[in-house]
Protein backbone atom coordinates (compact mmCIF):
# COMPACT_ATOMS: atom_id res chain seq x y z
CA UNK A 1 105.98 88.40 83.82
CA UNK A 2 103.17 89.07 81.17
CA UNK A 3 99.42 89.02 81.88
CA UNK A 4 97.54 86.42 79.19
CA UNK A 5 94.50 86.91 79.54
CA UNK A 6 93.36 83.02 79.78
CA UNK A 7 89.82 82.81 77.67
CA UNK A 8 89.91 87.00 77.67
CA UNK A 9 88.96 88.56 81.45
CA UNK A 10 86.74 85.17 81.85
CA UNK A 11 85.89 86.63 85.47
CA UNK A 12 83.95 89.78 83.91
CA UNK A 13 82.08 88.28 80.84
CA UNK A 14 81.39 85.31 79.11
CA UNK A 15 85.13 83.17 78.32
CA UNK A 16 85.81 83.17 74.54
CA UNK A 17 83.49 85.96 73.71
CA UNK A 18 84.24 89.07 72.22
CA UNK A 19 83.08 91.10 75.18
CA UNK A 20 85.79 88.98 77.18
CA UNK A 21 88.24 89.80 74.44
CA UNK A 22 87.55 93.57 74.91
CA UNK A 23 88.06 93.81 78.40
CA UNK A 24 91.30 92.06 78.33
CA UNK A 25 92.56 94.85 76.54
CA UNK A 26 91.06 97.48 78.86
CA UNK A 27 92.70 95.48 81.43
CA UNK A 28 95.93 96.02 80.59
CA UNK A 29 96.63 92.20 79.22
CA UNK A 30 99.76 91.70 76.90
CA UNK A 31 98.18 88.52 75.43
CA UNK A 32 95.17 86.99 74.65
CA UNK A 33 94.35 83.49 75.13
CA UNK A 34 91.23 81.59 73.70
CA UNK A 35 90.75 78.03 71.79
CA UNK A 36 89.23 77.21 68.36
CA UNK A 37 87.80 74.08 66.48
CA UNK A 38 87.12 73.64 62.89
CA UNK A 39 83.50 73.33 61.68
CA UNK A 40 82.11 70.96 59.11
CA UNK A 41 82.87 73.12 56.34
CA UNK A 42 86.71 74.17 57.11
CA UNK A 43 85.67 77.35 59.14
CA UNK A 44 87.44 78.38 62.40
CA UNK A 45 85.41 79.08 65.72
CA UNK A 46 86.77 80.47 68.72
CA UNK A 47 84.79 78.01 71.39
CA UNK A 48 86.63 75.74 74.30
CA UNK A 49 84.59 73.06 74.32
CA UNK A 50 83.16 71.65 71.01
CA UNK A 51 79.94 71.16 72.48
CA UNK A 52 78.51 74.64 73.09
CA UNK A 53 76.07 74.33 75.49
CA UNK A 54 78.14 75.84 78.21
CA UNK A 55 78.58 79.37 76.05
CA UNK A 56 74.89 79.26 73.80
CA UNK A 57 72.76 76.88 76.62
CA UNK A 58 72.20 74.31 73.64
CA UNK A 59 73.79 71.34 72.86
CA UNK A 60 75.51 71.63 69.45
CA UNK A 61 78.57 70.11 68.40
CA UNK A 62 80.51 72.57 66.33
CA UNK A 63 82.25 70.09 64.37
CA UNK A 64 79.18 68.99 62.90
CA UNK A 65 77.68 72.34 62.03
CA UNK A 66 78.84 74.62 58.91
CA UNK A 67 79.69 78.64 59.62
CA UNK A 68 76.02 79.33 58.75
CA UNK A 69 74.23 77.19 61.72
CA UNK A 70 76.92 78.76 64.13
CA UNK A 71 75.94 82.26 62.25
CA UNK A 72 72.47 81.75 63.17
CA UNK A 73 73.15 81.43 66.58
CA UNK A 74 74.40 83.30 70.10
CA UNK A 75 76.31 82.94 72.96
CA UNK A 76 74.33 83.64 76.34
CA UNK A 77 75.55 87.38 76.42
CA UNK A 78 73.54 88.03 72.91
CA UNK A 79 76.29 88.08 71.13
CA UNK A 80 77.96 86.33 67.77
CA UNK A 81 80.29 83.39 68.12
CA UNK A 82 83.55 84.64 67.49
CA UNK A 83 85.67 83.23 64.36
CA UNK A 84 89.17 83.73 64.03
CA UNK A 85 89.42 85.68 61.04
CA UNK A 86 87.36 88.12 62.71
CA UNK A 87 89.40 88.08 65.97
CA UNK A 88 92.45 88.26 64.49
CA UNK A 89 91.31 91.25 62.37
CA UNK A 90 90.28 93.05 65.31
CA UNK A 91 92.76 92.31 68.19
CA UNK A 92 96.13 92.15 66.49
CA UNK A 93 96.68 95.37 65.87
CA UNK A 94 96.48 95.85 69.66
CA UNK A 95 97.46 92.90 71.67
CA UNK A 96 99.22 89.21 70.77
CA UNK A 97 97.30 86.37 70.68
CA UNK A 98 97.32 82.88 71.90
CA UNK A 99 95.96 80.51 69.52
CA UNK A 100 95.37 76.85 71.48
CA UNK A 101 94.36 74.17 69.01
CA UNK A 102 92.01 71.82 70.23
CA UNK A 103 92.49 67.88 70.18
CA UNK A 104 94.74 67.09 67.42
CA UNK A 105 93.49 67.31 64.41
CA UNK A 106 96.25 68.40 61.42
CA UNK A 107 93.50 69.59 59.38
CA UNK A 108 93.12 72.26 62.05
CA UNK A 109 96.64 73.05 62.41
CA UNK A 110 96.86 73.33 58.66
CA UNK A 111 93.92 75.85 58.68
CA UNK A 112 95.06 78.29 61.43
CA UNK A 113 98.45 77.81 60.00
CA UNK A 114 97.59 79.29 56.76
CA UNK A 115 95.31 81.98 58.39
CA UNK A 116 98.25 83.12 60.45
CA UNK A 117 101.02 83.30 58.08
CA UNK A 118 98.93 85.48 55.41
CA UNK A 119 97.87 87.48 58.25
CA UNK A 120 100.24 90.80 58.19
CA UNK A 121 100.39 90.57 62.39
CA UNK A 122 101.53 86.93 62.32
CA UNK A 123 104.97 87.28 64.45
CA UNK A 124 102.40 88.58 67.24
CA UNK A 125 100.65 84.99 67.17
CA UNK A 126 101.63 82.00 69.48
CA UNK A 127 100.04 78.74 68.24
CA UNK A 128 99.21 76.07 71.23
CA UNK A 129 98.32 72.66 71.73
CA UNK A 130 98.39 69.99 73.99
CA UNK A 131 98.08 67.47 70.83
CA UNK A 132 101.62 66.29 69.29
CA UNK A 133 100.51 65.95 65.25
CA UNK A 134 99.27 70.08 65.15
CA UNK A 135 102.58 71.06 66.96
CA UNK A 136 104.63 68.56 64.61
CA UNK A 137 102.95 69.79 61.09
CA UNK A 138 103.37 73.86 62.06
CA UNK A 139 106.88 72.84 62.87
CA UNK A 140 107.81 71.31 59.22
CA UNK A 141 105.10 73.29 57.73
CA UNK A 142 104.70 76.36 58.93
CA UNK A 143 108.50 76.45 60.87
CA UNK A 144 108.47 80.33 60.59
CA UNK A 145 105.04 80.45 63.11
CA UNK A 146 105.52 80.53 66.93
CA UNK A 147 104.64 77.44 68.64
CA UNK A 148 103.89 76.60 72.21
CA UNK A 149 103.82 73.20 73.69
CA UNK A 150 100.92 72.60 76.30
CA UNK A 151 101.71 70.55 79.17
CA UNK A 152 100.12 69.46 82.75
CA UNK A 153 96.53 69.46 83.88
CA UNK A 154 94.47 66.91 85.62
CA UNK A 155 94.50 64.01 82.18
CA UNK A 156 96.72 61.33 82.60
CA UNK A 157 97.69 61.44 79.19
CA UNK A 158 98.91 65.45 79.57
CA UNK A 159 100.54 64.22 82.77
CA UNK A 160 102.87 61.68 81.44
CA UNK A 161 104.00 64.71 78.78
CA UNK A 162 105.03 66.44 81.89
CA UNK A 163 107.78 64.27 83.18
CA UNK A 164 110.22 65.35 80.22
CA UNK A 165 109.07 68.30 78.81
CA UNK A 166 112.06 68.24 77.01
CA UNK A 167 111.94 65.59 74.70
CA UNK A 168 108.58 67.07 73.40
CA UNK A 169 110.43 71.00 73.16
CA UNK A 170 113.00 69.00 71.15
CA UNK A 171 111.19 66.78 68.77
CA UNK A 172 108.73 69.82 67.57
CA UNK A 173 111.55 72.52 67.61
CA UNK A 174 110.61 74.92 69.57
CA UNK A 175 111.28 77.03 72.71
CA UNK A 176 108.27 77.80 73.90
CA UNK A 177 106.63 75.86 76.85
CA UNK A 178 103.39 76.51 78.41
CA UNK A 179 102.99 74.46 81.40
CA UNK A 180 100.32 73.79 83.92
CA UNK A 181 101.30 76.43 86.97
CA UNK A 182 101.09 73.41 89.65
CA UNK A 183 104.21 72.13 87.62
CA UNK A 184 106.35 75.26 87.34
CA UNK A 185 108.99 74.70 89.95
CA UNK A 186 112.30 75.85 90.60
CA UNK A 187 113.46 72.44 88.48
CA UNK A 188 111.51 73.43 85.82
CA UNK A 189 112.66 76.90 85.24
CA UNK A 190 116.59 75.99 85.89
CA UNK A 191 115.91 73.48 83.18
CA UNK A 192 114.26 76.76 80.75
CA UNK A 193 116.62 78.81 81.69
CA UNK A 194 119.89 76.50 80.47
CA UNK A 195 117.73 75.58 77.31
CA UNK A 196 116.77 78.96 76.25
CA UNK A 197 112.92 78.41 76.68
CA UNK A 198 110.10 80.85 77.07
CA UNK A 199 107.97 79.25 79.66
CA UNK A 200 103.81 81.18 80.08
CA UNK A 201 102.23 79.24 82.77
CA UNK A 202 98.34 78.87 82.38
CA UNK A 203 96.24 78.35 85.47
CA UNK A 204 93.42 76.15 85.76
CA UNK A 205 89.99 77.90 85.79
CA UNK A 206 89.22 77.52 89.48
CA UNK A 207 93.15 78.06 90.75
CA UNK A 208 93.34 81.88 91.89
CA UNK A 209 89.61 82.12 93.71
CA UNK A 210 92.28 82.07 97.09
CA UNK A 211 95.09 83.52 98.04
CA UNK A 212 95.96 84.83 94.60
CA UNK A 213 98.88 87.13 95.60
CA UNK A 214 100.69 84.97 96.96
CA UNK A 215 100.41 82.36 94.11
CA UNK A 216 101.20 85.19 91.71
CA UNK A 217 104.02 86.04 93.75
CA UNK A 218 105.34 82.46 93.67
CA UNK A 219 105.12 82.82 90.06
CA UNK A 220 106.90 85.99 89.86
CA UNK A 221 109.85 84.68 91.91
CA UNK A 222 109.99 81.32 90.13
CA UNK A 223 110.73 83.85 87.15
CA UNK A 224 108.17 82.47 84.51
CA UNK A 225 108.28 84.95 81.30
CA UNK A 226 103.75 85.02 81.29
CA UNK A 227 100.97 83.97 83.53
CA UNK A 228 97.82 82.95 81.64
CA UNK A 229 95.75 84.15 84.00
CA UNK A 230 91.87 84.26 85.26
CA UNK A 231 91.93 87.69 86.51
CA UNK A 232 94.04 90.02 84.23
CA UNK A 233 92.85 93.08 85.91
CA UNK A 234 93.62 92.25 89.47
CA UNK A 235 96.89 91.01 88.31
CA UNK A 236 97.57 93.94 86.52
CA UNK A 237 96.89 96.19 89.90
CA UNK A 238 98.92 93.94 91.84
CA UNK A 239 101.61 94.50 89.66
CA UNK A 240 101.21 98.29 89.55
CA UNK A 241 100.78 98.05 93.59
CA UNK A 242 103.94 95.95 93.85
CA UNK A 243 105.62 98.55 91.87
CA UNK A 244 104.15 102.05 93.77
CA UNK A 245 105.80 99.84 97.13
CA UNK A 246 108.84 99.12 95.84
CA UNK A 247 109.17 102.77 94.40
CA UNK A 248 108.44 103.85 98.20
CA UNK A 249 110.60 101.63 99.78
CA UNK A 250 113.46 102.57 97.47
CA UNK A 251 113.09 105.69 98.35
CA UNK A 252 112.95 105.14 102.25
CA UNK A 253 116.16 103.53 102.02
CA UNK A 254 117.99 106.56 100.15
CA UNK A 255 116.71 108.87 102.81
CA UNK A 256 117.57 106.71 105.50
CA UNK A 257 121.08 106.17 103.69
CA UNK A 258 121.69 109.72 103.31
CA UNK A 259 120.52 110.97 107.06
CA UNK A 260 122.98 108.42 107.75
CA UNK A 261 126.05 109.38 106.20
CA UNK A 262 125.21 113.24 107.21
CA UNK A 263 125.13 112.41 110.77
């Protein structure tokens, strides 16, 4: 199971910002997830929400601003606004990347689609979205670019998506499904498993603030292939933990199996 980082290490600095980018790596992440919108004038910004009040503490909709006003601004941490050319630039060559289109708008999926493909780390890009038109022109565009389809969450419209999963993996082509965690089941991955898929759970932003181990073991056993993730780091000593127990254990049992046939 692979950490993705889900908005970088959102728990230790500001989500989508550079700083959380950078400590994702530190951590130990394989992937980094984060979400971009296209500005007035064709530019790419790494941002969740198109508004971003919740990242600069002004309301600003980046769809109605060129690269210049979002230039001329900073996130909360002091900081630039990240843009993708940049990130890609500086993270590829280091980590994969999770690219999740927001809404779905073809113009978008047009723009990051071209970005990716001339970019010389593109087979270490996975392009997301929970909209069906990006998804559908990567896949007769752009066929040669990993896609991801989005599922789950709390909108009704993302819900009804969920009941067949597979009609959706089979109209855009492709075998990578990132589902909502609350819907990965034993179902689910039998289902991925006979299909071929590639299934990265993503966890809601307040999911692991409780018992985290034991939802991250749940994951573990329920086999999913990635866990985009809130805490990267802790994940990533759990893992190591899990491992320096197991390596004990293991060893436990050979001594106990060797006193045994020697008596």
């Amino acid at each position: 199971m692979i950490i993705i980082a889900h908005r970088g290490a959102n728990r230790e600095a500001l989500e989508n910002s550079w700083d959380a980018f950078e400590k994702a790596v530190d951590a130990g992440a394989a992937m980094i997830e984060f979400d971009v919108h296209l500005t007035r004038d064709g530019e790419i910004v790494v941002a969740h929400d198109h508004d971003l009040f919740k990242v600069t503490g002004e309301h600003c909709d980046v769809r109605k601003l060129k690269r210049s006003d979002i230039e001329s601004r900073r996130l909360l941490d002091g900081s630039l606004i990240p843009f993708l050319k940049e990130v890609l630039n500086r993270f590829l060559p280091c980590i994969q990347l999770n690219i999740e289109i927001k809404g779905s708008s073809v113009e978008l999926a047009k723009a990051v689609g071209n970005m990716v493909s001339s970019h010389s780390g593109a087979d270490k890009v996975i392009i997301s979205s929970f909209g069906l038109p990006p998804l559908e022109y990567l896949a007769y565009h752009e066929p040669h670019l990993k896609r991801a389809f989005l599922c789950g969450g709390d909108h009704s419209w993302r819900g009804i998506k969920s009941y067949a999963p597979n009609i959706y993996m089979d109209e855009l082509n492709t075998n990578i499904l990132h589902p909502c965690c609350t819907m990965v089941n034993e179902n689910l991955m039998d289902q991925a498993k006979s299909r071929g898929w590639i299934v990265n759970a993503w966890v809601p932003m307040d999911y692991e603030e409780e018992n985290r181990e034991a939802f991250w073991t749940a994951m573990q056993t329920l086999g999913v292939d990635g866990l985009c993730t809130n805490y990267p780091r802790q994940l990533k000593r759990w893992f190591e933990e899990v491992e320096t127990n197991a390596t004990i254990f293991s060893r436990i049992e050979k001594d106990l199996a060797n006193r045994f046939h020697r008596s």
